[in-house]
Protein backbone atom coordinates (compact mmCIF):
# COMPACT_ATOMS: atom_id res chain seq x y z
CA UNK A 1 -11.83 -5.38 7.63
CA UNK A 2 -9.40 -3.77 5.61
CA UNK A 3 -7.76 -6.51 4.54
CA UNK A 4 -10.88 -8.29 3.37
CA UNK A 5 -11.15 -4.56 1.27
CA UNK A 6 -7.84 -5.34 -0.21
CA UNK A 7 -8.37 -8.66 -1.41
CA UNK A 8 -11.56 -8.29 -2.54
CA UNK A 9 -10.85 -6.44 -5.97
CA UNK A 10 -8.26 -9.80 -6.25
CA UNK A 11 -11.26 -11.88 -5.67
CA UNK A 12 -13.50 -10.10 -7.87
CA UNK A 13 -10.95 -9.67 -10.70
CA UNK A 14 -10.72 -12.68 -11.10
CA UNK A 15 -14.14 -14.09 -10.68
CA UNK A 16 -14.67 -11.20 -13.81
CA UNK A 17 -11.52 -13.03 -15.46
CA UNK A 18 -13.00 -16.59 -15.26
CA UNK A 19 -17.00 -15.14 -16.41
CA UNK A 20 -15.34 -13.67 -19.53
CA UNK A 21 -12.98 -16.36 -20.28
CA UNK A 22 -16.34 -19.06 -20.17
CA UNK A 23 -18.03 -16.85 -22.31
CA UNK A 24 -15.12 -16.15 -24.78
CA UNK A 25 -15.03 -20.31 -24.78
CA UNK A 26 -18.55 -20.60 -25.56
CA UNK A 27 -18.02 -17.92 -28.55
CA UNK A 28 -15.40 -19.30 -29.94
CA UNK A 29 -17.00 -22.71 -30.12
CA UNK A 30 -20.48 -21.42 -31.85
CA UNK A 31 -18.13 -19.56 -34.06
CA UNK A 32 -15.98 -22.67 -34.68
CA UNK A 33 -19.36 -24.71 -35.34
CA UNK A 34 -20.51 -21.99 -37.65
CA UNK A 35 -17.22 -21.97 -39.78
CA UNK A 36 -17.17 -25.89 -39.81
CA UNK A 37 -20.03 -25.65 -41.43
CA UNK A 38 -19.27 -22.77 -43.56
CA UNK A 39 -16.74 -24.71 -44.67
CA UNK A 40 -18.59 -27.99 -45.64
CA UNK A 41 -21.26 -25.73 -47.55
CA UNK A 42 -18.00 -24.48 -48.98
CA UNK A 43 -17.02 -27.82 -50.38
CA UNK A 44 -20.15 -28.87 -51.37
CA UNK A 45 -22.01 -25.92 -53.44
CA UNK A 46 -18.13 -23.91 -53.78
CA UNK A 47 -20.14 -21.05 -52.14
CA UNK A 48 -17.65 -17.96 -52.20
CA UNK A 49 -19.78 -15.49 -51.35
CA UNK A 50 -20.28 -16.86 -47.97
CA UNK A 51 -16.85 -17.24 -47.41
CA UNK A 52 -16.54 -13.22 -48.79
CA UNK A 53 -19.39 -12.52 -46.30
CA UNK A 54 -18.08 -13.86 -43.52
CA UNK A 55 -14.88 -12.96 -44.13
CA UNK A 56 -16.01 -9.11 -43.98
CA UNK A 57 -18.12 -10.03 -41.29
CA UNK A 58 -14.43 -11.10 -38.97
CA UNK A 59 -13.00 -7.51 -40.39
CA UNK A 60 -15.43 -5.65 -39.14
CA UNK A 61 -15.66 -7.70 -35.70
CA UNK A 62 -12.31 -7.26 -35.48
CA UNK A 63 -12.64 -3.80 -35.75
CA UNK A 64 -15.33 -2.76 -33.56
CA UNK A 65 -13.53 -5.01 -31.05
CA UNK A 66 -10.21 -2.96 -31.41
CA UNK A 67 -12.11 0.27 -30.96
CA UNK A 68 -13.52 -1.13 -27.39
CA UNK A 69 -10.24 -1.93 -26.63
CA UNK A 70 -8.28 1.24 -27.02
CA UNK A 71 -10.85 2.64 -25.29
CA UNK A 72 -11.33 0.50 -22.47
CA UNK A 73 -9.07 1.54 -19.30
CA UNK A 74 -9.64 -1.81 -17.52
CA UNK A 75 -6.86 -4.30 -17.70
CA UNK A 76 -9.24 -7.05 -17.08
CA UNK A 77 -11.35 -6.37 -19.59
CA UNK A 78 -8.58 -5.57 -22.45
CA UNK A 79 -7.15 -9.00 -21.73
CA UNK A 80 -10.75 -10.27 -22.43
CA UNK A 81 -11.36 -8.33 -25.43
CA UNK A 82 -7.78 -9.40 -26.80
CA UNK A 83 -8.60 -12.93 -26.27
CA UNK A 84 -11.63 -12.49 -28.61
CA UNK A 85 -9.96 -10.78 -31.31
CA UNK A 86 -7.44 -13.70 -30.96
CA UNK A 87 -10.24 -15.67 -31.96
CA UNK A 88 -11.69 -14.24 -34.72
CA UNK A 89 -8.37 -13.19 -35.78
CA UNK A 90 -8.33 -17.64 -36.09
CA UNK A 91 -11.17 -17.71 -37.93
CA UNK A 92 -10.37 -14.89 -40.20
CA UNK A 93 -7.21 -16.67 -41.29
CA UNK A 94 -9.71 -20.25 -41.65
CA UNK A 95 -11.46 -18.10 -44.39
CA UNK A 96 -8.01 -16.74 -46.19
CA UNK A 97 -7.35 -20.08 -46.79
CA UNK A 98 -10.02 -20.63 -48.25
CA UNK A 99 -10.48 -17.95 -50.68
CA UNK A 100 -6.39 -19.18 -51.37
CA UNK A 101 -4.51 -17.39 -48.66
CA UNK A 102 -4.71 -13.68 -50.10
CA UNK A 103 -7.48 -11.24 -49.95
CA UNK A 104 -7.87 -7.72 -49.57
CA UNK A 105 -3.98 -7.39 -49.06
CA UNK A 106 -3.79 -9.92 -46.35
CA UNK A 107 -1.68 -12.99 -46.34
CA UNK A 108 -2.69 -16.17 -43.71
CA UNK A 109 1.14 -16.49 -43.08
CA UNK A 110 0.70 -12.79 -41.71
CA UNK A 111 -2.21 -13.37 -39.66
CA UNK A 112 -0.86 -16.39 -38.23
CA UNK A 113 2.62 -14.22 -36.78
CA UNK A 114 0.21 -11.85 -35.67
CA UNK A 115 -2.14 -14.70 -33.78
CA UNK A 116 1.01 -15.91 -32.29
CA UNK A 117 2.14 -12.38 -30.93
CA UNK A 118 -1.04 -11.89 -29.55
CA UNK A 119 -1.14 -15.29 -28.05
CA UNK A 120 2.40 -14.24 -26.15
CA UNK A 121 1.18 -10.90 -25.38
CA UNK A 122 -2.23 -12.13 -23.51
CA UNK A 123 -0.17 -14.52 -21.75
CA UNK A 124 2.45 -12.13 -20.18
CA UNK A 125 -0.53 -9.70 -19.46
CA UNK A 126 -2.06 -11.96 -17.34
CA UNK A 127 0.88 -12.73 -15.57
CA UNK A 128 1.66 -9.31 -15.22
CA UNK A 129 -2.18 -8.33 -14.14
CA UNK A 130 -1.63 -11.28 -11.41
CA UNK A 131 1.12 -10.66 -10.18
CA UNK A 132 0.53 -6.27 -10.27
CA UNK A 133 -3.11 -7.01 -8.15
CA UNK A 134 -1.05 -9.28 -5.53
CA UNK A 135 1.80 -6.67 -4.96
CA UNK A 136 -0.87 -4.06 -4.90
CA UNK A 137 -2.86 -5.41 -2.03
CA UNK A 138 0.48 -6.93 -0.63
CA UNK A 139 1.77 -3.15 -0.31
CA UNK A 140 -1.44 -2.26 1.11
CA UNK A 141 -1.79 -4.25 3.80
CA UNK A 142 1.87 -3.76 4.72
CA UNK A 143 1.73 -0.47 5.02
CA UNK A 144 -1.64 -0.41 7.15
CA UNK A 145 0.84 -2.74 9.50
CA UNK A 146 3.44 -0.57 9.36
CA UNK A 147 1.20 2.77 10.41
CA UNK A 148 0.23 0.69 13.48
CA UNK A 149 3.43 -0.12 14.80
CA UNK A 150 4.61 3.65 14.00
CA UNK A 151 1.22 4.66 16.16
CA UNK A 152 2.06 1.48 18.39
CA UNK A 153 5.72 2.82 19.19
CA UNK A 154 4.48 6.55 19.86
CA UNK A 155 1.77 5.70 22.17
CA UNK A 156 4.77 3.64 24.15
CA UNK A 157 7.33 6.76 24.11
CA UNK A 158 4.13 8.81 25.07
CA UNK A 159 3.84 6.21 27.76
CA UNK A 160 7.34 6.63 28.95
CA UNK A 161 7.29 10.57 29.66
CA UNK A 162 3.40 10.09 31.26
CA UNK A 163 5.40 7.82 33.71
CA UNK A 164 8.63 9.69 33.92
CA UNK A 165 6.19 12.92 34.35
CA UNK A 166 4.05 11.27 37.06
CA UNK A 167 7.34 9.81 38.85
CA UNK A 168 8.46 13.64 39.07
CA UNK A 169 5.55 15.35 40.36
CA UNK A 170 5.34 12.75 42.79
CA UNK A 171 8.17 12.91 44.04
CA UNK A 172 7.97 16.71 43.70
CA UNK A 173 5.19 16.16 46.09
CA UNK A 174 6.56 14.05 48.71
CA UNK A 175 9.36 17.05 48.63
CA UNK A 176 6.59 19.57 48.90
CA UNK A 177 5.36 17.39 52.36
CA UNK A 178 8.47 16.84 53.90
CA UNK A 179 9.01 20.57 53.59
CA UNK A 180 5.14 21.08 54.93
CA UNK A 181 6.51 18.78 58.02
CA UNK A 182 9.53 20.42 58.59
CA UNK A 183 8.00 24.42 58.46
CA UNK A 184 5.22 22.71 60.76
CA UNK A 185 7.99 21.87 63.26
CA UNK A 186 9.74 24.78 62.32
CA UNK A 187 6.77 27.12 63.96
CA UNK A 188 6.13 24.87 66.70
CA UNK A 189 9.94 25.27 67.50
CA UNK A 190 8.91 29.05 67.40
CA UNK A 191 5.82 28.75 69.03
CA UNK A 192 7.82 27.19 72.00
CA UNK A 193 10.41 29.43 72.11
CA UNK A 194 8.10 32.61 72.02
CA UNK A 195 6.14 31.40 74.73
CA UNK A 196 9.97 30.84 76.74
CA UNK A 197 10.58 34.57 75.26
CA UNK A 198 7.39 35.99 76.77
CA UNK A 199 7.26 34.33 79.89
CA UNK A 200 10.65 35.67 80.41
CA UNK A 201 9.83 39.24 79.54
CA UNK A 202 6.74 39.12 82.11
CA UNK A 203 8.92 38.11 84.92
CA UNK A 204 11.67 40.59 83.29
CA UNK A 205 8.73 42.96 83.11
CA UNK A 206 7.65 42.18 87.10
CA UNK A 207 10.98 42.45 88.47
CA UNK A 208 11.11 45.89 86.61
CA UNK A 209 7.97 47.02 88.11
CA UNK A 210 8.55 46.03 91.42
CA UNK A 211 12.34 47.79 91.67
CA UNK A 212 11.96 50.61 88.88
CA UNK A 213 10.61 53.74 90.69
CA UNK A 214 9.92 57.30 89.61
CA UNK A 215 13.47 57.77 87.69
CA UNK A 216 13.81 55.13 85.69
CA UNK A 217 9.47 55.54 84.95
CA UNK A 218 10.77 56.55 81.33
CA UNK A 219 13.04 53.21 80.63
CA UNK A 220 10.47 51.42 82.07
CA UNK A 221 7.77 52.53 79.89
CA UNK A 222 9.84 52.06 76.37
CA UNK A 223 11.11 48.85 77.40
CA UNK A 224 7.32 47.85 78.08
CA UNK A 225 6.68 49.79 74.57
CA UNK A 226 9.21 48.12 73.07
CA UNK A 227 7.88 44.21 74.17
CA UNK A 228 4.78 45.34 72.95
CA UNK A 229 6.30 46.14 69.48
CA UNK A 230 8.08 42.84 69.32
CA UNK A 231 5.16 40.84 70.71
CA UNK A 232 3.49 42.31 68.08
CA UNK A 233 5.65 41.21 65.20
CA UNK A 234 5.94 37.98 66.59
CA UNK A 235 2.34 37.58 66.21
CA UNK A 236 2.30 38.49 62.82
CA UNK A 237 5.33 36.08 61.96
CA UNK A 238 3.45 33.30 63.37
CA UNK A 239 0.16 34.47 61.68
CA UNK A 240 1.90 34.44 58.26
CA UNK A 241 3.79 30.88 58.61
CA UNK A 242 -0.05 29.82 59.55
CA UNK A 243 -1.26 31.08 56.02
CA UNK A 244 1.85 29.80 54.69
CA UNK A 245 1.20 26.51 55.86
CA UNK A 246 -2.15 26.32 54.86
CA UNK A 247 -1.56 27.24 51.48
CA UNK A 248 1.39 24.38 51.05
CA UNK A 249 -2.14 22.32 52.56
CA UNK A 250 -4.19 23.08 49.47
CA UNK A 251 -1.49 22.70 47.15
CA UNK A 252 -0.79 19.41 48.32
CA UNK A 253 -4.33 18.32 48.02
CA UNK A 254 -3.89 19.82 44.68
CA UNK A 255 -1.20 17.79 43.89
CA UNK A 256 -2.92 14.74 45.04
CA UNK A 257 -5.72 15.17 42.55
CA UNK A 258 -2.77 16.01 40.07
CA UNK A 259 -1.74 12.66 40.96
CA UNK A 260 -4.73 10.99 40.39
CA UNK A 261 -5.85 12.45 37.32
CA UNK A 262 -2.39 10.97 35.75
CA UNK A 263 -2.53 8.01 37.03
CA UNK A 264 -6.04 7.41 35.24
CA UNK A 265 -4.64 8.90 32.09
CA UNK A 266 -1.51 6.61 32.34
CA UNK A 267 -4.23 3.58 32.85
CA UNK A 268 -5.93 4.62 29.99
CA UNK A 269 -3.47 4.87 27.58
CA UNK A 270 -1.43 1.58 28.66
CA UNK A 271 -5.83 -0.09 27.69
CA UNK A 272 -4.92 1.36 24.20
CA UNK A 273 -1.49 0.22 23.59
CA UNK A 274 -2.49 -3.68 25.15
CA UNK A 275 -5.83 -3.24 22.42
CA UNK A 276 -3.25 -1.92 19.66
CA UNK A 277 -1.13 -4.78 20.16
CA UNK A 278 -3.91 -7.06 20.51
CA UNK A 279 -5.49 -5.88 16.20
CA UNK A 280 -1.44 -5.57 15.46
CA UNK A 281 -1.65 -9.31 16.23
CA UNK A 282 -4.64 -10.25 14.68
CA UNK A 283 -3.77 -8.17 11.75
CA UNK A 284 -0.37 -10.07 11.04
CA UNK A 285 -2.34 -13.56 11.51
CA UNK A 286 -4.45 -12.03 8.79
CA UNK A 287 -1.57 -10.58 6.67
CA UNK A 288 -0.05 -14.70 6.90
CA UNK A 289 -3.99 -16.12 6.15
CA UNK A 290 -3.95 -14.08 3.13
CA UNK A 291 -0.32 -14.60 1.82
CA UNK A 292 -1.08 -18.51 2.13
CA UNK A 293 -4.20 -18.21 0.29
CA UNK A 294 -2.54 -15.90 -2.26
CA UNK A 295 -0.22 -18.52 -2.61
CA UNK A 296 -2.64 -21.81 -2.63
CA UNK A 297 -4.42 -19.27 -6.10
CA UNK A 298 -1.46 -18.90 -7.36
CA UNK A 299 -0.44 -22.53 -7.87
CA UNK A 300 -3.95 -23.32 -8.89
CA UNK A 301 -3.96 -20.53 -11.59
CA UNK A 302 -0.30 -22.04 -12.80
CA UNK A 303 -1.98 -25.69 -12.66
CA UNK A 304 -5.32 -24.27 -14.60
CA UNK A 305 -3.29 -22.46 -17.05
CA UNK A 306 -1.00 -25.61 -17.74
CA UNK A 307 -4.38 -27.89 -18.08
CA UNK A 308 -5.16 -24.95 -20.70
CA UNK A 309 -2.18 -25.15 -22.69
CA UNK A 310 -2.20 -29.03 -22.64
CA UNK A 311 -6.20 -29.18 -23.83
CA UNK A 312 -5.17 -25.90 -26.19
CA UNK A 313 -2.31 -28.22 -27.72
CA UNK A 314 -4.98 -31.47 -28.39
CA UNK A 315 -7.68 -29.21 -29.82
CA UNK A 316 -4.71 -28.35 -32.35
CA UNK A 317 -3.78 -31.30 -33.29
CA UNK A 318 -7.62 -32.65 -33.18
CA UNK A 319 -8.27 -29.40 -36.13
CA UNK A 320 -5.59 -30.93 -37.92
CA UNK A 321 -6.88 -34.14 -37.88
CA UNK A 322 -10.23 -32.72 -38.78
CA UNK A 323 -9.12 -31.14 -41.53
CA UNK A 324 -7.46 -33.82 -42.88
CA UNK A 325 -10.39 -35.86 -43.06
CA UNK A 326 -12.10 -32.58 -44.33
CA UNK A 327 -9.90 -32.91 -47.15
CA UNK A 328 -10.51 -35.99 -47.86
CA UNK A 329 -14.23 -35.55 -47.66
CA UNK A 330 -14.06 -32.81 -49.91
CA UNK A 331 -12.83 -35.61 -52.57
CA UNK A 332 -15.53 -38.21 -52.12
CA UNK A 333 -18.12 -34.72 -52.57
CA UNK A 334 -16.42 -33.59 -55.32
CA UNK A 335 -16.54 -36.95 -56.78
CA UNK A 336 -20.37 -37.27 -55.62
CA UNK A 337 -21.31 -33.56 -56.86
CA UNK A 338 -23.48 -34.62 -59.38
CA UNK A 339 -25.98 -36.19 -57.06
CA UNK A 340 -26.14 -33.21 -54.77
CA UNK A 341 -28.19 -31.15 -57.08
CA UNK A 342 -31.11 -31.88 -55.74
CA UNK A 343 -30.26 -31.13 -52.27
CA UNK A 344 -29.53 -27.31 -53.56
CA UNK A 345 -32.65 -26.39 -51.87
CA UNK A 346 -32.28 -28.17 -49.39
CA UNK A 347 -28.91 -26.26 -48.70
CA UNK A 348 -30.09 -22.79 -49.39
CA UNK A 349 -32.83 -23.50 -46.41
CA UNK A 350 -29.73 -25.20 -43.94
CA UNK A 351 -27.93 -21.51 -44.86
CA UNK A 352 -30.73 -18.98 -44.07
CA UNK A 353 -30.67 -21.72 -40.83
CA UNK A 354 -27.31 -20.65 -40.80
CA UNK A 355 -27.79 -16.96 -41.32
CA UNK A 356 -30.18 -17.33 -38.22
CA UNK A 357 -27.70 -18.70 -35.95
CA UNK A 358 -25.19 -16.57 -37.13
CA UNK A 359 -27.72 -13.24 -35.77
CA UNK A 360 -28.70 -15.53 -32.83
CA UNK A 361 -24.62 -15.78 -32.07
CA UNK A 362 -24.46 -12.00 -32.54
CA UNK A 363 -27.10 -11.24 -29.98
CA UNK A 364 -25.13 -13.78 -27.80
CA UNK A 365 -22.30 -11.12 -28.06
CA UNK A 366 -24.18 -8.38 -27.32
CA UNK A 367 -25.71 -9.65 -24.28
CA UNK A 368 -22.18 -10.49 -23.42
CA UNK A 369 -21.08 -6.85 -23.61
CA UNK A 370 -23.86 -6.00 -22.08
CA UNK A 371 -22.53 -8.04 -18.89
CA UNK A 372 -19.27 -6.54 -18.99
CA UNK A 373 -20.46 -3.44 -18.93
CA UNK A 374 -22.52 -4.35 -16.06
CA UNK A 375 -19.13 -5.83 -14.07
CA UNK A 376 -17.58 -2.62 -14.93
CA UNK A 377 -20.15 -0.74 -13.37
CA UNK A 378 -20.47 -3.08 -10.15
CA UNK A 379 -16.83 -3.05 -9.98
CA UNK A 380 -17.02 0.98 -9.86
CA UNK A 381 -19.29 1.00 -6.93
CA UNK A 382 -17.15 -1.75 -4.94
CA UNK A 383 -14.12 0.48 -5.23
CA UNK A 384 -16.22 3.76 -4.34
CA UNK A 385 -17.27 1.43 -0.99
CA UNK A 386 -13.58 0.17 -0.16
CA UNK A 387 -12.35 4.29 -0.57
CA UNK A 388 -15.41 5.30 1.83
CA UNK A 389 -14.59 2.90 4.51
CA UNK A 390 -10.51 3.84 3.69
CA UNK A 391 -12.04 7.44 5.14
CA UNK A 392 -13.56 6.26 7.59
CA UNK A 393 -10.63 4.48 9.17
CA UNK A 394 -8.87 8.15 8.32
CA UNK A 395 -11.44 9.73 10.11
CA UNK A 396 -10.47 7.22 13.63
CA UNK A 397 -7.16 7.73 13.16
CA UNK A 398 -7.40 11.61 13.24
CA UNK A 399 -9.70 11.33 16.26
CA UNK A 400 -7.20 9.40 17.98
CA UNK A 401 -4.39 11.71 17.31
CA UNK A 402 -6.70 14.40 18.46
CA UNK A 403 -6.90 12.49 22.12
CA UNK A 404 -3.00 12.45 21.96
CA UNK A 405 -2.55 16.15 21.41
CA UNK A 406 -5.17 16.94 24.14
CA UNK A 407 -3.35 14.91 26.76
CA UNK A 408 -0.22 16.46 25.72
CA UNK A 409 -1.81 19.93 26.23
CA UNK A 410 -2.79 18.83 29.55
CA UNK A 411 0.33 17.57 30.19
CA UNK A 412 1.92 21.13 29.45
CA UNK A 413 -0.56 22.92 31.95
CA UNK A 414 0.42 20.57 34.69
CA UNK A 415 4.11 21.26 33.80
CA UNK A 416 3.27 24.77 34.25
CA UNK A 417 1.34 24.48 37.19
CA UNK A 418 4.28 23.02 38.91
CA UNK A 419 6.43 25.55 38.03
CA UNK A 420 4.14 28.34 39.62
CA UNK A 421 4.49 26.27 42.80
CA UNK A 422 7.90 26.26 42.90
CA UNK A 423 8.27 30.17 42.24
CA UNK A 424 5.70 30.75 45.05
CA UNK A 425 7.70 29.00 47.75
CA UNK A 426 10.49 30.66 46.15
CA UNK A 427 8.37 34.24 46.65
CA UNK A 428 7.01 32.89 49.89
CA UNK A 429 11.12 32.49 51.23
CA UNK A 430 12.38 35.81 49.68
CA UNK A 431 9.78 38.01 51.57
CA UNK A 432 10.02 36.19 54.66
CA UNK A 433 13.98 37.43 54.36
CA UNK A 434 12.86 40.99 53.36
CA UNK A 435 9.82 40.97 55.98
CA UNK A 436 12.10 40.32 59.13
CA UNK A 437 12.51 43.26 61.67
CA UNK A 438 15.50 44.50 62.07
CA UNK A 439 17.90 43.91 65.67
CA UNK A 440 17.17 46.08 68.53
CA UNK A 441 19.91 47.83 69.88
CA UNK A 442 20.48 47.81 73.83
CA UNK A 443 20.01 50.73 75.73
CA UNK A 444 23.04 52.43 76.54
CA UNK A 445 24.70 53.00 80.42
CA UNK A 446 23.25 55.18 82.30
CA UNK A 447 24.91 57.18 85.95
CA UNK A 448 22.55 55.86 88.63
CA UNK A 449 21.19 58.22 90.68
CA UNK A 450 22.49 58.79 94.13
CA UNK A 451 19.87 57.59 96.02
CA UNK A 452 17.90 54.77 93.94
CA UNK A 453 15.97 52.22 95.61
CA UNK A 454 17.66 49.31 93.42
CA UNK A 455 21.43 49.01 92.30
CA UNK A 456 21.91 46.98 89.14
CA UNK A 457 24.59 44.07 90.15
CA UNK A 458 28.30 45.20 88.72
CA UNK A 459 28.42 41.60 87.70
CA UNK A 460 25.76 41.84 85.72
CA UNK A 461 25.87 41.30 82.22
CA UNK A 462 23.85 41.29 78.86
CA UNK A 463 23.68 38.51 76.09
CA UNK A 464 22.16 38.31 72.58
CA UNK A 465 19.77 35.84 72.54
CA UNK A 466 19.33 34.48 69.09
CA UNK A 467 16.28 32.95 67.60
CA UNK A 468 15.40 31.33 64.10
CA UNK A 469 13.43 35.03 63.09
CA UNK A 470 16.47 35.93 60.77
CA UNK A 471 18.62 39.00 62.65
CA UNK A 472 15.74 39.47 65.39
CA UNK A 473 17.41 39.72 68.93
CA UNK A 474 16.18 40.56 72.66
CA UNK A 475 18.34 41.78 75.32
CA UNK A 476 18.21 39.31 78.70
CA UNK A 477 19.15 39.94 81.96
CA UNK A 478 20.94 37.24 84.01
């Protein structure tokens, strides 16, 4: 779409070019026709004042024509209106010589210089106008291309750190399981091991009651206080790596749905880069359609404007011919004069004719401005439609760097949600160190009573037994 915008005001330019340049060609031949016959009635009656008349009549064309021009902004339609005061700039130098080549201050030979200036200058502005509307819309186009690949390239990079992101939080994830696994062995290991440590304390506990008596009822009861207290704390150990665990649960579903919510934003953004490259495609076939048909215009302008010069060249030499035999005409009529007195009438009704066609021609020309100031005007509105739909495609663009920035945002939060995760379990360790009690200390010796109804072996002995609880300890007997 936008490159049909771009080479439309090519298109229309020159459909504006070729309208003017027919109607400048039918012009110039009603006003060649009229000064034909100005000239005959010339060399028949030796009518000056028409030649006077018409010769103010090209002035002040030329004139009003130069005034349009100056303040026309359109290159178009200056190259038009220079083409027509090329013309009657011809047919003002047509009446110079015939009123002798001076008038007024003006010299033919002058006129003639200027014709041919103005000749070379319409040429080299069309060339110029050509080639300035290709570049324009080649720029254009380019550019447009170029924006897409920029977006193209920085939806890919976006791409890239979607994946590389997604790649890390899952494998921050599988971390996050095996770590779930191995705290989930980790407190069956200590569910085991307190169930060895409590079945060992009831039969420690039995064998106490049964060969404790009345003297050592005080040991007895803080050592049965004491199991209580760590019986206690091992229930709240395993009650807190149960929470633990089931909040390492949740995050991992978390995760998961993390996960999952990347992978359909790394889906949907590898759909736009595949339907990116797909218009980039289709917009460089279009950029190559257009360059060819630029080029197949270009040689047919250069083949139209050689025809030109070529039929230009044997019109010239045909008005020489013509006048020749104009000149020899005017011999036979000057010889013949004296019979043409009787056509005076006659004459003076063929030039009110001529007056006639000459206002007829003039209306001609003002219809004709009257279309080129409806092109103008046309033109106007095309280029106010190709600027709203240049908005428009603005407008998509912004929207789609809006989508961008919102994923990116996203992106962040996840980032940071991440990192709270980590600092929890880092929490979750640190008061798990802080939160372990503290070794008991054995009982010292005590001097056994005299008579005691059970002696403690002299070969028994006492060992730390050492669990994974971080510095927590129970005294066993052997």
């Amino acid at each position: 779409m936008q490159l049909i915008g771009l080479l439309l005001p090519i298109v229309f330019a020159a459909d504006t070019l070729n309208l003017l340049q027919r109607e400048n060609e039918q012009l110039r031949n009603a006003n060649s026709i009229l000064h034909k016959q100005l000239v005959q009635l010339a060399q028949v009656s030796d009518s000056s004042d028409l030649i006077e008349a018409d010769f103010a009549y090209n002035k002040a064309k030329i004139q009003a024509i130069l005034d349009g021009y100056w303040a026309e902004s359109d290159e178009a339609v200056r190259l038009a209106l220079a083409e027509e005061i090329e013309n009657y700039l011809k047919s003002l130098v047509e009446d110079l010589n015939l009123m002798g080549g001076f008038s007024e201050g003006i010299q033919s030979a002058d006129l003639e210089d200027l014709i041919v200036a103005l000749s070379s200058y319409i040429e080299s502005t069309k060339e110029a106008l050509e080639h300035e509307e290709f570049n324009k819309a080649y720029s254009d186009l380019k550019l447009a291309l170029d924006r897409k690949e920029e977006t193209l390239r920085k939806l890919q990079l976006e791409n890239a750190k979607l994946t590389g992101k997604l790649d890390s939080v899952q494998a921050e994830l599988e971390q996050t399981s095996q770590q779930y696994e191995h705290d989930k062995i980790k407190l069956d290991d200590v569910k085991n091991e307190l169930d060895e440590v409590r079945k060992d304390q009831e039969a420690r506990l039995e064998t106490l009651k049964q060969t404790m008596k009345s003297e050592e009822q005080v040991s007895r009861t803080k050592e049965i206080n004491d199991f209580k207290i760590i019986q206690e704390s091992n229930d709240n150990l395993i009650a807190q790596l149960q929470d633990q665990s089931a909040e390492q649960s949740l995050k991992i579903e978390q995760l998961s749905v993390d996960k999952s919510n990347l992978i359909a934003k790394l889906r949907l953004l590898n759909n736009t880069i595949d339907r990116m490259e797909s218009e980039l495609q289709a917009r460089s076939a279009q950029l190559k359609a257009a360059e060819e048909k630029f080029e197949e215009f270009r040689k047919q302008v250069e083949y139209d404007t050689n025809d030109e010069i070529k039929s230009l060249r044997n019109s010239e030499q045909a008005l020489k011919k013509e006048a020749k035999d104009l000149q020899e005409k005017q011999i036979e009529l000057l010889e013949s004069i004296t019979n043409c007195t009787k056509e005076l009438d006659h004459l003076q009704l063929l030039k009110r004719q001529k007056d006639n066609k000459i206002k007829e021609l003039e209306l001609e020309l003002s219809e004709a401005e009257n279309r080129i100031e409806h092109a103008k005007t046309a033109r106007s509105q095309e280029i106010e439609g190709y600027k709203q739909d240049l908005e428009s495609s603005e407008e998509s663009l912004n929207d789609l760097q809006r989508q961008l920035d919102d994923a990116l945002t996203k992106i962040a939060a996840q980032n940071s949600q991440i990192r709270e995760l980590s600092d929890s379990l880092s929490e979750s360790e640190y008061k798990n160190k802080r939160n372990s009690p503290p070794p008991i200390e054995e009982p010292k010796e005590r001097k056994e009573p005299k008579e005691s109804f059970y002696e403690a072996p002299q070969d028994s002995t006492y060992y730390s037994y050492s669990s994974t609880l971080r510095g927590f300890s129970l005294p066993i007997i052997n």
